[in-house]
N, C-alpha and C. Protein backbone atom coordinates (compact mmCIF):
# COMPACT_ATOMS: atom_id res chain seq x y z
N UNK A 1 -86.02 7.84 -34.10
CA UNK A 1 -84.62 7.75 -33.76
C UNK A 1 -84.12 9.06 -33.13
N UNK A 2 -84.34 10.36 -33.74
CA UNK A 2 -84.27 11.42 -32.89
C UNK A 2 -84.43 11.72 -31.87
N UNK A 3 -85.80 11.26 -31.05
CA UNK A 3 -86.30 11.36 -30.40
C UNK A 3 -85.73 10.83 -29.01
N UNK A 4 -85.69 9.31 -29.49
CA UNK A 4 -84.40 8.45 -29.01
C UNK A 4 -83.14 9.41 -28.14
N UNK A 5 -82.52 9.45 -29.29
CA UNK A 5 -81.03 10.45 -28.80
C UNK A 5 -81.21 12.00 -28.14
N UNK A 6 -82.52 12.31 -28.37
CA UNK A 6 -82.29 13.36 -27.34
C UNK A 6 -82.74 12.97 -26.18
N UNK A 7 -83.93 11.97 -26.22
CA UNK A 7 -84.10 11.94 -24.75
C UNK A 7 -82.59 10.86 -24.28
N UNK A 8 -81.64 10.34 -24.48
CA UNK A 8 -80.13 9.89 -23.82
C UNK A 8 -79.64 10.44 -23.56
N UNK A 9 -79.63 11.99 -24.45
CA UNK A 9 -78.60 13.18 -24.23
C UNK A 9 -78.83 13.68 -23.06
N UNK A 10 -80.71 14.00 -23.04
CA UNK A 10 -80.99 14.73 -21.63
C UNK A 10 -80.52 13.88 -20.11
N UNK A 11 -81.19 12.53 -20.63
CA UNK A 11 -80.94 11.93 -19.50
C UNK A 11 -79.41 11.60 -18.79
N UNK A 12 -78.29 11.92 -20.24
CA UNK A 12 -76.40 12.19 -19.91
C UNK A 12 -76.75 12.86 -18.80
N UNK A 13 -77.00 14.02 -19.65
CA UNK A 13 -77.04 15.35 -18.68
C UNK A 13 -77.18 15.56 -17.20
N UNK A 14 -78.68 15.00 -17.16
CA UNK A 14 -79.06 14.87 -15.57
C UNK A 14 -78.63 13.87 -14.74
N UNK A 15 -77.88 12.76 -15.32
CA UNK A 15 -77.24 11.98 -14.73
C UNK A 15 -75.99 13.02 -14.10
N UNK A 16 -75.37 13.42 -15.17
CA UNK A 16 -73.51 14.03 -15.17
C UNK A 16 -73.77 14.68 -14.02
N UNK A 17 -74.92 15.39 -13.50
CA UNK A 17 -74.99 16.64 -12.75
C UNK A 17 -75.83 16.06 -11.38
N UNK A 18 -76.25 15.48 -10.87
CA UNK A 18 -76.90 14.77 -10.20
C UNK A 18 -76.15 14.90 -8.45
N UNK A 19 -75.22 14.92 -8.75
CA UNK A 19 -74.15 14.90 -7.25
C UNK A 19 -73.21 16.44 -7.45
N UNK A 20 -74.06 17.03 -8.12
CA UNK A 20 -73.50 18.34 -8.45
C UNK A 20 -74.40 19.93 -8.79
N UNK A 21 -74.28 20.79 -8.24
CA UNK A 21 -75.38 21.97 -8.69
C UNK A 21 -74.42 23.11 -8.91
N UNK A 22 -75.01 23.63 -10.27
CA UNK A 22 -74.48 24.55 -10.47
C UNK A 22 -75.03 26.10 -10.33
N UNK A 23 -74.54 26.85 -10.06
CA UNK A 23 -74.94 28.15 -9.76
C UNK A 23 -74.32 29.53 -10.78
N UNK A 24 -75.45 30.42 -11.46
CA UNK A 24 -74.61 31.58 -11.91
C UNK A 24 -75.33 32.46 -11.12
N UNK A 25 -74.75 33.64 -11.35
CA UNK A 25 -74.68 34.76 -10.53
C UNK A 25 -74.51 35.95 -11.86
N UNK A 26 -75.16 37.28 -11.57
CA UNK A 26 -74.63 38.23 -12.33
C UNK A 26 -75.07 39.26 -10.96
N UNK A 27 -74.07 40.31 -10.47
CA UNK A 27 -74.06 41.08 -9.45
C UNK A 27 -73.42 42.39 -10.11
N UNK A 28 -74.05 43.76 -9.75
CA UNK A 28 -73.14 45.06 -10.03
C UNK A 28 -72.83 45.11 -8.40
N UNK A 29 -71.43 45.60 -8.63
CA UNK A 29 -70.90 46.47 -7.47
C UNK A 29 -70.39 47.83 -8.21
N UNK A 30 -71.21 48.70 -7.71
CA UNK A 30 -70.45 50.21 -8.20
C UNK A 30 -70.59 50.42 -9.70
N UNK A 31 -69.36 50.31 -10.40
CA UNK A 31 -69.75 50.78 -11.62
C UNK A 31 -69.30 49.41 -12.25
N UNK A 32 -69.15 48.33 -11.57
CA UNK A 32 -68.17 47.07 -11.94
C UNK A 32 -69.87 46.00 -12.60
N UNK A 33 -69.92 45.13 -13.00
CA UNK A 33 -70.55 44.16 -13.31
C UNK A 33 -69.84 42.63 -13.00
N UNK A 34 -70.25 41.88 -12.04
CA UNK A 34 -69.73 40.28 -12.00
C UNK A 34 -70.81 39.37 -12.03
N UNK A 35 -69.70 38.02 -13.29
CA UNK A 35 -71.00 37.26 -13.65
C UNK A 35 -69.70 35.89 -12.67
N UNK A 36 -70.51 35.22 -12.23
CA UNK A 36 -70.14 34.23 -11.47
C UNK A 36 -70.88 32.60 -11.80
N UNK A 37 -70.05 31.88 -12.19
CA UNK A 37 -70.50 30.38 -11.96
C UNK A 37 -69.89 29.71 -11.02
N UNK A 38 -70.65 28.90 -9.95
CA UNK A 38 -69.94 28.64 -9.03
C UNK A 38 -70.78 26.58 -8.99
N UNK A 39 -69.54 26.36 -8.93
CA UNK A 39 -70.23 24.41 -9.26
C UNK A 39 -69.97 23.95 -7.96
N UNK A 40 -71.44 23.43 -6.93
CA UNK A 40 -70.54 23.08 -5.31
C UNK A 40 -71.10 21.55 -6.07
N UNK A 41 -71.14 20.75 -4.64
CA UNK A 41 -71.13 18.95 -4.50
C UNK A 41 -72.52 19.31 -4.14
N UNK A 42 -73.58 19.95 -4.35
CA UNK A 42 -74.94 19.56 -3.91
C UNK A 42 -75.06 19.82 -2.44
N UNK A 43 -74.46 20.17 -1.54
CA UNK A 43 -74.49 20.14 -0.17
C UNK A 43 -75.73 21.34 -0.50
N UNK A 44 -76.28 21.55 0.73
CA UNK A 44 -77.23 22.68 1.42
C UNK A 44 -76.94 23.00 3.04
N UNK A 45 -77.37 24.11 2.81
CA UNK A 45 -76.79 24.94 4.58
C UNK A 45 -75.31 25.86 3.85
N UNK A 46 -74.49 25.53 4.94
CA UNK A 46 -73.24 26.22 5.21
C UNK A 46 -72.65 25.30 4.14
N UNK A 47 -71.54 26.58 3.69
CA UNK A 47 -70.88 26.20 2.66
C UNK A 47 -69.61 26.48 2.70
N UNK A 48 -68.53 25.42 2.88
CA UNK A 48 -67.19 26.07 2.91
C UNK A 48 -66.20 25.39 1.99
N UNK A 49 -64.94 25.55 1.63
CA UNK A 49 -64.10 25.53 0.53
C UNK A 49 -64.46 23.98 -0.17
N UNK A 50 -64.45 23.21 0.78
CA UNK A 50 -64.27 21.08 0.34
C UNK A 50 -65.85 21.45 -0.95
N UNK A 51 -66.76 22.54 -0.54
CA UNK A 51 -67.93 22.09 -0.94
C UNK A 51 -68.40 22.73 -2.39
N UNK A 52 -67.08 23.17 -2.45
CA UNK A 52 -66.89 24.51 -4.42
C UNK A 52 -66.50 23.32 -4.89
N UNK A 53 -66.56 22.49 -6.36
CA UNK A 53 -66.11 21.92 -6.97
C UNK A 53 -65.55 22.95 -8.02
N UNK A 54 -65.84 23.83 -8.52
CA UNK A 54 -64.96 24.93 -9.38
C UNK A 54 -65.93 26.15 -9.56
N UNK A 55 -65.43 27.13 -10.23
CA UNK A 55 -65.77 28.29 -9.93
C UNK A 55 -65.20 29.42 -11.12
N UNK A 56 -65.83 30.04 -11.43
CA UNK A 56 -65.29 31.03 -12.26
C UNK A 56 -66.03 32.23 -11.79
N UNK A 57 -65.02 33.53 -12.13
CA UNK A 57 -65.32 35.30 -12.28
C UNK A 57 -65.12 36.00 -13.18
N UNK A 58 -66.45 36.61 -14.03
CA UNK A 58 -65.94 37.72 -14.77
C UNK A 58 -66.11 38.71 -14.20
N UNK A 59 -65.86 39.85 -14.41
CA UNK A 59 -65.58 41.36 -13.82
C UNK A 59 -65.28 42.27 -14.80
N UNK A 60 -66.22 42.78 -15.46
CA UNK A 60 -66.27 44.38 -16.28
C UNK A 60 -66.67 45.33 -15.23
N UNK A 61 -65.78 46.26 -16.10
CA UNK A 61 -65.66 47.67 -15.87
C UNK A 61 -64.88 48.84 -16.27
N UNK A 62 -65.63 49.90 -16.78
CA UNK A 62 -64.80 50.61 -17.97
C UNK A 62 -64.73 50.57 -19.13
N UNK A 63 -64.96 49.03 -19.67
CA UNK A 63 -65.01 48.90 -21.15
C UNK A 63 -63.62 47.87 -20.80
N UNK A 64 -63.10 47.37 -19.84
CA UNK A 64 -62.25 46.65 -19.10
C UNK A 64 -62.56 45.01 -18.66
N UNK A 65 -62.21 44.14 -18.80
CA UNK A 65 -62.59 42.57 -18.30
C UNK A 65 -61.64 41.88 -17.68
N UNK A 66 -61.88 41.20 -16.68
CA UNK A 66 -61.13 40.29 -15.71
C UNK A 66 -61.61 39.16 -15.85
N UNK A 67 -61.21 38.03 -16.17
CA UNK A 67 -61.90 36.73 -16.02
C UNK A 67 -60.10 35.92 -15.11
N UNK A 68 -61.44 35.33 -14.48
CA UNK A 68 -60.54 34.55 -13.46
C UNK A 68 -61.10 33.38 -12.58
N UNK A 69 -60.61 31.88 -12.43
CA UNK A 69 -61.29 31.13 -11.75
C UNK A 69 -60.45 30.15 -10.93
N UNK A 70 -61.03 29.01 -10.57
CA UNK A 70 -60.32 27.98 -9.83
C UNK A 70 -59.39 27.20 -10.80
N UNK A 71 -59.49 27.11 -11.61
CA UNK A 71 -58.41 25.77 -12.49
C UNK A 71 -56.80 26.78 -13.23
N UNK A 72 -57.41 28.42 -12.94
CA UNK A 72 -56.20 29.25 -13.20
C UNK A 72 -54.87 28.68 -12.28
N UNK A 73 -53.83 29.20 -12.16
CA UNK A 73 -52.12 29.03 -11.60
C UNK A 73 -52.85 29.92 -10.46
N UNK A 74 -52.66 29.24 -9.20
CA UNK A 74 -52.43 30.25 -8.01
C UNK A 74 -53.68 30.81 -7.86
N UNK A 75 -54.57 30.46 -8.48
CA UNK A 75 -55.74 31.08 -7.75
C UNK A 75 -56.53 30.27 -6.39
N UNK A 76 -57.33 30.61 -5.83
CA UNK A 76 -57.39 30.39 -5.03
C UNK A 76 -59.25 30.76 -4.27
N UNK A 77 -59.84 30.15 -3.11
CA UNK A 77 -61.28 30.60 -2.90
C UNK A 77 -61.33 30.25 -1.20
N UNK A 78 -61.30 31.67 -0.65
CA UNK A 78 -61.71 31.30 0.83
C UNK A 78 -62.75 31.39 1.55
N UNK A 79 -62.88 30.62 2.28
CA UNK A 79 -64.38 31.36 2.88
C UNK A 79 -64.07 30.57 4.06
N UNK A 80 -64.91 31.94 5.11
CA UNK A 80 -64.45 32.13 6.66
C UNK A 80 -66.25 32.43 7.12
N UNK A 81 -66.68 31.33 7.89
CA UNK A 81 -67.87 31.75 8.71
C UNK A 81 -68.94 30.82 8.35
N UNK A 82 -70.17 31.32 8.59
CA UNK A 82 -71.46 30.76 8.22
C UNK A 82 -71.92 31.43 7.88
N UNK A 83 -71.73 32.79 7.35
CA UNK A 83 -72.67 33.59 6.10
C UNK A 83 -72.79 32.97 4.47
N UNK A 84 -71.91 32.12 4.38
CA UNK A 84 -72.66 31.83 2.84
C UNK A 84 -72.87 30.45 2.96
N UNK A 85 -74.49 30.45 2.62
CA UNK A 85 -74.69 29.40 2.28
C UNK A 85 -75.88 28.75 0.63
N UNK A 86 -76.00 28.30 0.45
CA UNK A 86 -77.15 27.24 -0.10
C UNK A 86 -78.54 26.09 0.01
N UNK A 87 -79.37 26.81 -1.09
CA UNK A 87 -80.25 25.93 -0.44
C UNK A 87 -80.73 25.73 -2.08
N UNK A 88 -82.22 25.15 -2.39
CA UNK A 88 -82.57 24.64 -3.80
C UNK A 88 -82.51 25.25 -4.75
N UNK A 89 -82.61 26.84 -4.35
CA UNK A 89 -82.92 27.83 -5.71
C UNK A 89 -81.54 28.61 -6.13
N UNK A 90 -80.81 28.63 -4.81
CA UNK A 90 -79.32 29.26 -4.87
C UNK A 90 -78.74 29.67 -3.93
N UNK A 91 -77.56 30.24 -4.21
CA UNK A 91 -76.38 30.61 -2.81
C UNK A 91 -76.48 32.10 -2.67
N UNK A 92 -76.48 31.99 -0.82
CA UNK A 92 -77.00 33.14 -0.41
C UNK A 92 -76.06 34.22 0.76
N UNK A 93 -75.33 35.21 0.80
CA UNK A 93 -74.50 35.59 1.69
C UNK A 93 -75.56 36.36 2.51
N UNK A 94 -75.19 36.30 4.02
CA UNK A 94 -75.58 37.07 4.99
C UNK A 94 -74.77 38.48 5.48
N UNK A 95 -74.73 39.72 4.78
CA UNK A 95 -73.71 40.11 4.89
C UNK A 95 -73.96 41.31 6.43
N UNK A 96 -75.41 40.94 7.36
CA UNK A 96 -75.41 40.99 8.55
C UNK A 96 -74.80 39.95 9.81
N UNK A 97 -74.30 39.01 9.12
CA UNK A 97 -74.07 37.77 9.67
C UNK A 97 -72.65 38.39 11.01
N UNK A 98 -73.08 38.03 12.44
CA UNK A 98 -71.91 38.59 13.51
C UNK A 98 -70.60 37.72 12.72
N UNK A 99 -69.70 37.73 13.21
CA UNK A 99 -68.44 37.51 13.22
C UNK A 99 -67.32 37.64 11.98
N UNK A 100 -66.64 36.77 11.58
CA UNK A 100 -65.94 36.97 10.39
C UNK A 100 -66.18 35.99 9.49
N UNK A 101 -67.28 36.61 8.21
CA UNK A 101 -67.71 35.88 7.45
C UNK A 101 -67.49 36.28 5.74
N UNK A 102 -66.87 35.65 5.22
CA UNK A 102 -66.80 36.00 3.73
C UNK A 102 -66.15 34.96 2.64
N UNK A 103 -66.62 35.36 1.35
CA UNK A 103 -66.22 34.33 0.81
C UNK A 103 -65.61 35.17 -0.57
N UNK A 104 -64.11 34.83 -0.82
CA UNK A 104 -63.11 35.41 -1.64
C UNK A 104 -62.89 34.79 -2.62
N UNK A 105 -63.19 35.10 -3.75
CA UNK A 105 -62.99 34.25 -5.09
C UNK A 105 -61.30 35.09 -5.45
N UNK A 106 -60.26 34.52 -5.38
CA UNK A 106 -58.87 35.38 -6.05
C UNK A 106 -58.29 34.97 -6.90
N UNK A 107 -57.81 35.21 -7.62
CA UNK A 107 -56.66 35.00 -8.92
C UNK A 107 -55.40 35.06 -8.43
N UNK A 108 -54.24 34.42 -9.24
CA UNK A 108 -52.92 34.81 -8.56
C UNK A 108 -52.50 36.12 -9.11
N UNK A 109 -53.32 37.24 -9.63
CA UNK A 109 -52.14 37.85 -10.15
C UNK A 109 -53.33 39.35 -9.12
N UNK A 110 -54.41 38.90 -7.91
CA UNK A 110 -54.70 39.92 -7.36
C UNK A 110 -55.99 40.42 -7.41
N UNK A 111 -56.68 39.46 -8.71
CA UNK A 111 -58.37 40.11 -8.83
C UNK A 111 -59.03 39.56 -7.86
N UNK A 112 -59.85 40.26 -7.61
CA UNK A 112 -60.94 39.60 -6.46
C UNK A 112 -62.04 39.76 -6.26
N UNK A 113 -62.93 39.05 -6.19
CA UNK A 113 -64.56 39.04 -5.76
C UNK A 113 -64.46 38.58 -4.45
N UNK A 114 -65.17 39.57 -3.55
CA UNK A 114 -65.54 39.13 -2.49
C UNK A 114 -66.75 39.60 -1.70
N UNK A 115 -67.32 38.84 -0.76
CA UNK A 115 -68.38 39.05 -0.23
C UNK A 115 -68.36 38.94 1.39
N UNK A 116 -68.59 40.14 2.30
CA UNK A 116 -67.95 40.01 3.56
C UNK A 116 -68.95 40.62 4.73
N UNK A 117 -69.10 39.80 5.65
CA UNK A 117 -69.26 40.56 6.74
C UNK A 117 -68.18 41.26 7.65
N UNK A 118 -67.26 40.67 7.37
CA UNK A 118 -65.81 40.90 8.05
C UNK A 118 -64.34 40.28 7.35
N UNK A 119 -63.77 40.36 7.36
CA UNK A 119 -62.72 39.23 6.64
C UNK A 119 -62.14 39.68 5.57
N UNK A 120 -62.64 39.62 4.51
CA UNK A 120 -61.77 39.73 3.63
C UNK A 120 -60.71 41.01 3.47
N UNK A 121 -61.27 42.16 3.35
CA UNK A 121 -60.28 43.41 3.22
C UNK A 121 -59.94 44.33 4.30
N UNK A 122 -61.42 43.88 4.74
CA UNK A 122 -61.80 45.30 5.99
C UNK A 122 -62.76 44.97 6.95
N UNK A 123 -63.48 45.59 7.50
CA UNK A 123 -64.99 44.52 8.41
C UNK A 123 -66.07 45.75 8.30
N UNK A 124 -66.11 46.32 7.28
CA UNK A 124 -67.39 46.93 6.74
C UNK A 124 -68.30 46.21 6.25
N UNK A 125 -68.10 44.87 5.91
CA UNK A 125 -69.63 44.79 5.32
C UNK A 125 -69.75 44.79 3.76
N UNK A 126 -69.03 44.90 2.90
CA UNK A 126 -69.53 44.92 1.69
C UNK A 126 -69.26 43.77 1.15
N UNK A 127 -69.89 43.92 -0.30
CA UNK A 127 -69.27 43.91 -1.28
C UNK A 127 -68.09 43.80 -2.14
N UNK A 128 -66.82 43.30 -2.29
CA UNK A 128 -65.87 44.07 -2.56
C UNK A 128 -65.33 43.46 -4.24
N UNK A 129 -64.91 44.30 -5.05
CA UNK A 129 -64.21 43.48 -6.50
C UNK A 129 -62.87 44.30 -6.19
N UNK A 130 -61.54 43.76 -6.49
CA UNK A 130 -60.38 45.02 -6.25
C UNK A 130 -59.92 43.65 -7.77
N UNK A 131 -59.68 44.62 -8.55
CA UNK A 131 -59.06 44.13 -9.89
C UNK A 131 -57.79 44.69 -9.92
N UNK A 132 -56.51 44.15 -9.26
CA UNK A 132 -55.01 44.67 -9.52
C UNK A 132 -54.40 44.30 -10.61
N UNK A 133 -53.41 44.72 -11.28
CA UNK A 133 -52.97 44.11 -12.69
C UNK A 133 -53.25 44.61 -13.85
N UNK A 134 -55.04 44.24 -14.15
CA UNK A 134 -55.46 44.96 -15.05
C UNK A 134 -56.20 46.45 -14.99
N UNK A 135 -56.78 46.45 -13.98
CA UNK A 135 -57.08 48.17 -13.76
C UNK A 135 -57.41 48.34 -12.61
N UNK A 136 -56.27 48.44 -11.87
CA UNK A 136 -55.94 48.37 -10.86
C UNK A 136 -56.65 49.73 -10.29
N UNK A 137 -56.94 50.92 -10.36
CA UNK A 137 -57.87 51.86 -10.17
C UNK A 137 -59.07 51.90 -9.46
N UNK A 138 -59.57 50.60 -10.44
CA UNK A 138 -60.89 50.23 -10.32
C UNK A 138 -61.39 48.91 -8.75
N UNK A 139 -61.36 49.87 -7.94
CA UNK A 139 -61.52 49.12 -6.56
C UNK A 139 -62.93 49.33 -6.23
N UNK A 140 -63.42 48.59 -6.39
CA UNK A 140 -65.50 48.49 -5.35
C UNK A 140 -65.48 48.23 -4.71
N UNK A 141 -66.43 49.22 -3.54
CA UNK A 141 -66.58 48.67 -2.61
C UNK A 141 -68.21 49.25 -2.73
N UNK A 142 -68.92 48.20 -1.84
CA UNK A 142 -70.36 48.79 -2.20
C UNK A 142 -70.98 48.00 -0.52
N UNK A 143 -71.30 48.72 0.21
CA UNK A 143 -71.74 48.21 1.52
C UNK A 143 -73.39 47.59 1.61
N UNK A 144 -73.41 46.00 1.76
CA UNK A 144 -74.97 45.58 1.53
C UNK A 144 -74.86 45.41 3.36
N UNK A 145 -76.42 45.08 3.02
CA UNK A 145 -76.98 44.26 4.43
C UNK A 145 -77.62 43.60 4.25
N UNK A 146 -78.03 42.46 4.88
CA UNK A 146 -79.37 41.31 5.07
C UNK A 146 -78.97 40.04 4.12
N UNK A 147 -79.40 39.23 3.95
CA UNK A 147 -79.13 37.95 3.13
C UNK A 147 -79.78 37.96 2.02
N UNK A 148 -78.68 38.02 0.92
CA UNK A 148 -78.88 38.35 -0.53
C UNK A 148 -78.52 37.62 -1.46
N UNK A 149 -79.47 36.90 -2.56
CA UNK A 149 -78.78 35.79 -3.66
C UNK A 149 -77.54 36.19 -4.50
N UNK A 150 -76.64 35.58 -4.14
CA UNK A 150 -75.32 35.94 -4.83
C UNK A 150 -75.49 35.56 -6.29
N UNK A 151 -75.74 33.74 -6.18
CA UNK A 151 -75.89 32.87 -7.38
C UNK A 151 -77.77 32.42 -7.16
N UNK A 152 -77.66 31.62 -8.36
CA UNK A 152 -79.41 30.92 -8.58
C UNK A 152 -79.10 29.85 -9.45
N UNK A 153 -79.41 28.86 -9.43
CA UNK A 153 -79.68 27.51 -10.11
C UNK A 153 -80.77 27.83 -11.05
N UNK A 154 -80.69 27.91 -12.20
CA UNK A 154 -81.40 27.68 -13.52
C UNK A 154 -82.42 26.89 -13.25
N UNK A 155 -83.50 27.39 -13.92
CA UNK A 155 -84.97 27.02 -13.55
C UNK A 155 -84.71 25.98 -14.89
N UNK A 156 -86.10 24.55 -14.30
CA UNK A 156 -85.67 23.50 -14.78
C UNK A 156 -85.84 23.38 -16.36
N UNK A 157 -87.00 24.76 -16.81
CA UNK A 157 -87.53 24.75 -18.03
C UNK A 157 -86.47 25.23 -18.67
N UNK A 158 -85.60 26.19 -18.40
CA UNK A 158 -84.00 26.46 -18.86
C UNK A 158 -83.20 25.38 -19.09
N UNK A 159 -83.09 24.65 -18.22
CA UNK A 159 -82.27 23.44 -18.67
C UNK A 159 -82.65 22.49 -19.37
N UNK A 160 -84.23 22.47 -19.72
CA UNK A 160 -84.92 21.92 -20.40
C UNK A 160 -84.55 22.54 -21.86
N UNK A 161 -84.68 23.90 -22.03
CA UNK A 161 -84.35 24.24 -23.34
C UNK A 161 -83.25 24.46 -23.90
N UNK A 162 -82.09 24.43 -22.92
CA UNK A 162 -80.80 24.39 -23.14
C UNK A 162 -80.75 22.88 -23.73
N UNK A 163 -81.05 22.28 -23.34
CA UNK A 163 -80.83 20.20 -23.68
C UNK A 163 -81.52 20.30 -25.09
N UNK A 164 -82.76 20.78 -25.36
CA UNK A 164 -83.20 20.93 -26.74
C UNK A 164 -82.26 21.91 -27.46
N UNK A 165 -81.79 22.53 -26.99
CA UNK A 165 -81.00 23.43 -28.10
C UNK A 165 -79.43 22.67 -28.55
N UNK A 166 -79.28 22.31 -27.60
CA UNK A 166 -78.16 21.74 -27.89
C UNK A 166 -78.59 20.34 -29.07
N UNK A 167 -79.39 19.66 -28.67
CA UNK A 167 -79.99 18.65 -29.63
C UNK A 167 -80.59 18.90 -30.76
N UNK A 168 -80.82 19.96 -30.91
CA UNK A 168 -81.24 21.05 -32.25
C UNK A 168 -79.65 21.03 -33.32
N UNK A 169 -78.90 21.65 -32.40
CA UNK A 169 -77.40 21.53 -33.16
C UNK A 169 -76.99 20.64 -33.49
N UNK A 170 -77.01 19.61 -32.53
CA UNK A 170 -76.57 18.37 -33.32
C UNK A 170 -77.03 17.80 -34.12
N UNK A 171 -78.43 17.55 -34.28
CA UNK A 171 -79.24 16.51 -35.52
C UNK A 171 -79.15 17.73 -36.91
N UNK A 172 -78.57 19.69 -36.82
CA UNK A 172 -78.60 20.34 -37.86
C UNK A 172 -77.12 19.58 -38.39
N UNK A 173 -75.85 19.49 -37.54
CA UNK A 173 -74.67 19.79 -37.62
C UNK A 173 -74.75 17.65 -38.42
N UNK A 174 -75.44 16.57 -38.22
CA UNK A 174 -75.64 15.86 -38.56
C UNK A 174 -76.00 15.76 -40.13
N UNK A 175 -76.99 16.69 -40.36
CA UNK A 175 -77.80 16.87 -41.51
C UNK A 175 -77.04 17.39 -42.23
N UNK A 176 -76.37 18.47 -41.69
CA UNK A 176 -75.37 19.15 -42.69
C UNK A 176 -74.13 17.88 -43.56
N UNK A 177 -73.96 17.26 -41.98
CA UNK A 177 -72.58 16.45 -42.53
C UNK A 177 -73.20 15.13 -43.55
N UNK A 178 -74.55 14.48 -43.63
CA UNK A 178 -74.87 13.60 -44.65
C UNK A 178 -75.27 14.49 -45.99
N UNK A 179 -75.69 15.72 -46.24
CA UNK A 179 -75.80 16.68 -47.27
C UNK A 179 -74.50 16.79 -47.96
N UNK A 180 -72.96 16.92 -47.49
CA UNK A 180 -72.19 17.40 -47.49
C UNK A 180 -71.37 15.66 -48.43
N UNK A 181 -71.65 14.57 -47.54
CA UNK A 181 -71.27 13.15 -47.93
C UNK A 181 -71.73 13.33 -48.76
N UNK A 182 -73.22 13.63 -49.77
CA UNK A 182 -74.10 12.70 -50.27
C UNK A 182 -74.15 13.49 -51.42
């Protein structure tokens, strides 16, 4: 019977996600740290706003945290060009890419992750986190080149052991609750 319900659970799972890929990211700029989940529709190639289904940013620095995403008031995610895109393993910015290319993760109250060949702040080329509000001080800028994994899709044995772990909890959190009846 166990056996049963986890393999339904897994197979929820890979169903729920099927028309959907998710991506994390952990990037330093400067002295900043950003961890990024970014959920598109499965597309590959070029990637522009229709193709984010949601998105979140954390941002340390200092002993300082910013978290900020798409389902916040007023936030917001642009992206200008054909430097970022996706393909099976993860999403990738070109931050040699000619023209005006970048992609701006913002909050309404001013934090920002961004990634640019041009566009977003300035047309240097970087990197950029500018955290206003909460420590506002703390502005990165860190100048890359060449096409670099922003995010990566979880290798399948990860999601494999994430589905067992989670099914671990439940048949304990089960056991507990007939111990607890009985």
């Amino acid at each position: 019977m166990r056996s049963l319900m986890l393999g339904l659970a897994a197979s929820l799972a890979l169903a729920a996600t099927a028309d959907a890929a998710t991506y994390f990211g952990h990037r330093t700029v400067g002295t900043a740290v950003v961890d990024l989940t970014i959920i598109t529709d499965d597309t590959l190639g070029v990637l522009t706003e229709d193709n984010i289904l949601d998105w979140s940013v954390k941002v340390a620095n200092n002993g300082q945290t910013a978290v900020f995403g798409a389902n916040d008031d007023g936030a917001r995610l642009d992206i200008g060009g054909s430097a970022f895109t996706a393909d099976l393993g993860g999403l990738y910015f070109d931050f040699g890419a000619a023209g005006n290319n970048y992609a701006a993760f913002v909050s309404a109250f001013r934090q920002s992750y961004c990634v640019q060949s041009n566009g977003c702040f300035d047309y240097n080329g970087p990197e950029e986190i500018a955290v206003a509000g909460q420590f506002v001080t703390n502005f990165q800028i860190i100048p890359q080149s060449g096409r670099q994994q922003i995010a990566a899709v979880p290798e399948p044995g990860a999601w494999a052991l994430m589905l067992l772990g989670f099914g671990a909890a439940g048949a304990m959190l089960r056991d507990r609750r007939r111990a607890l009846a009985g």
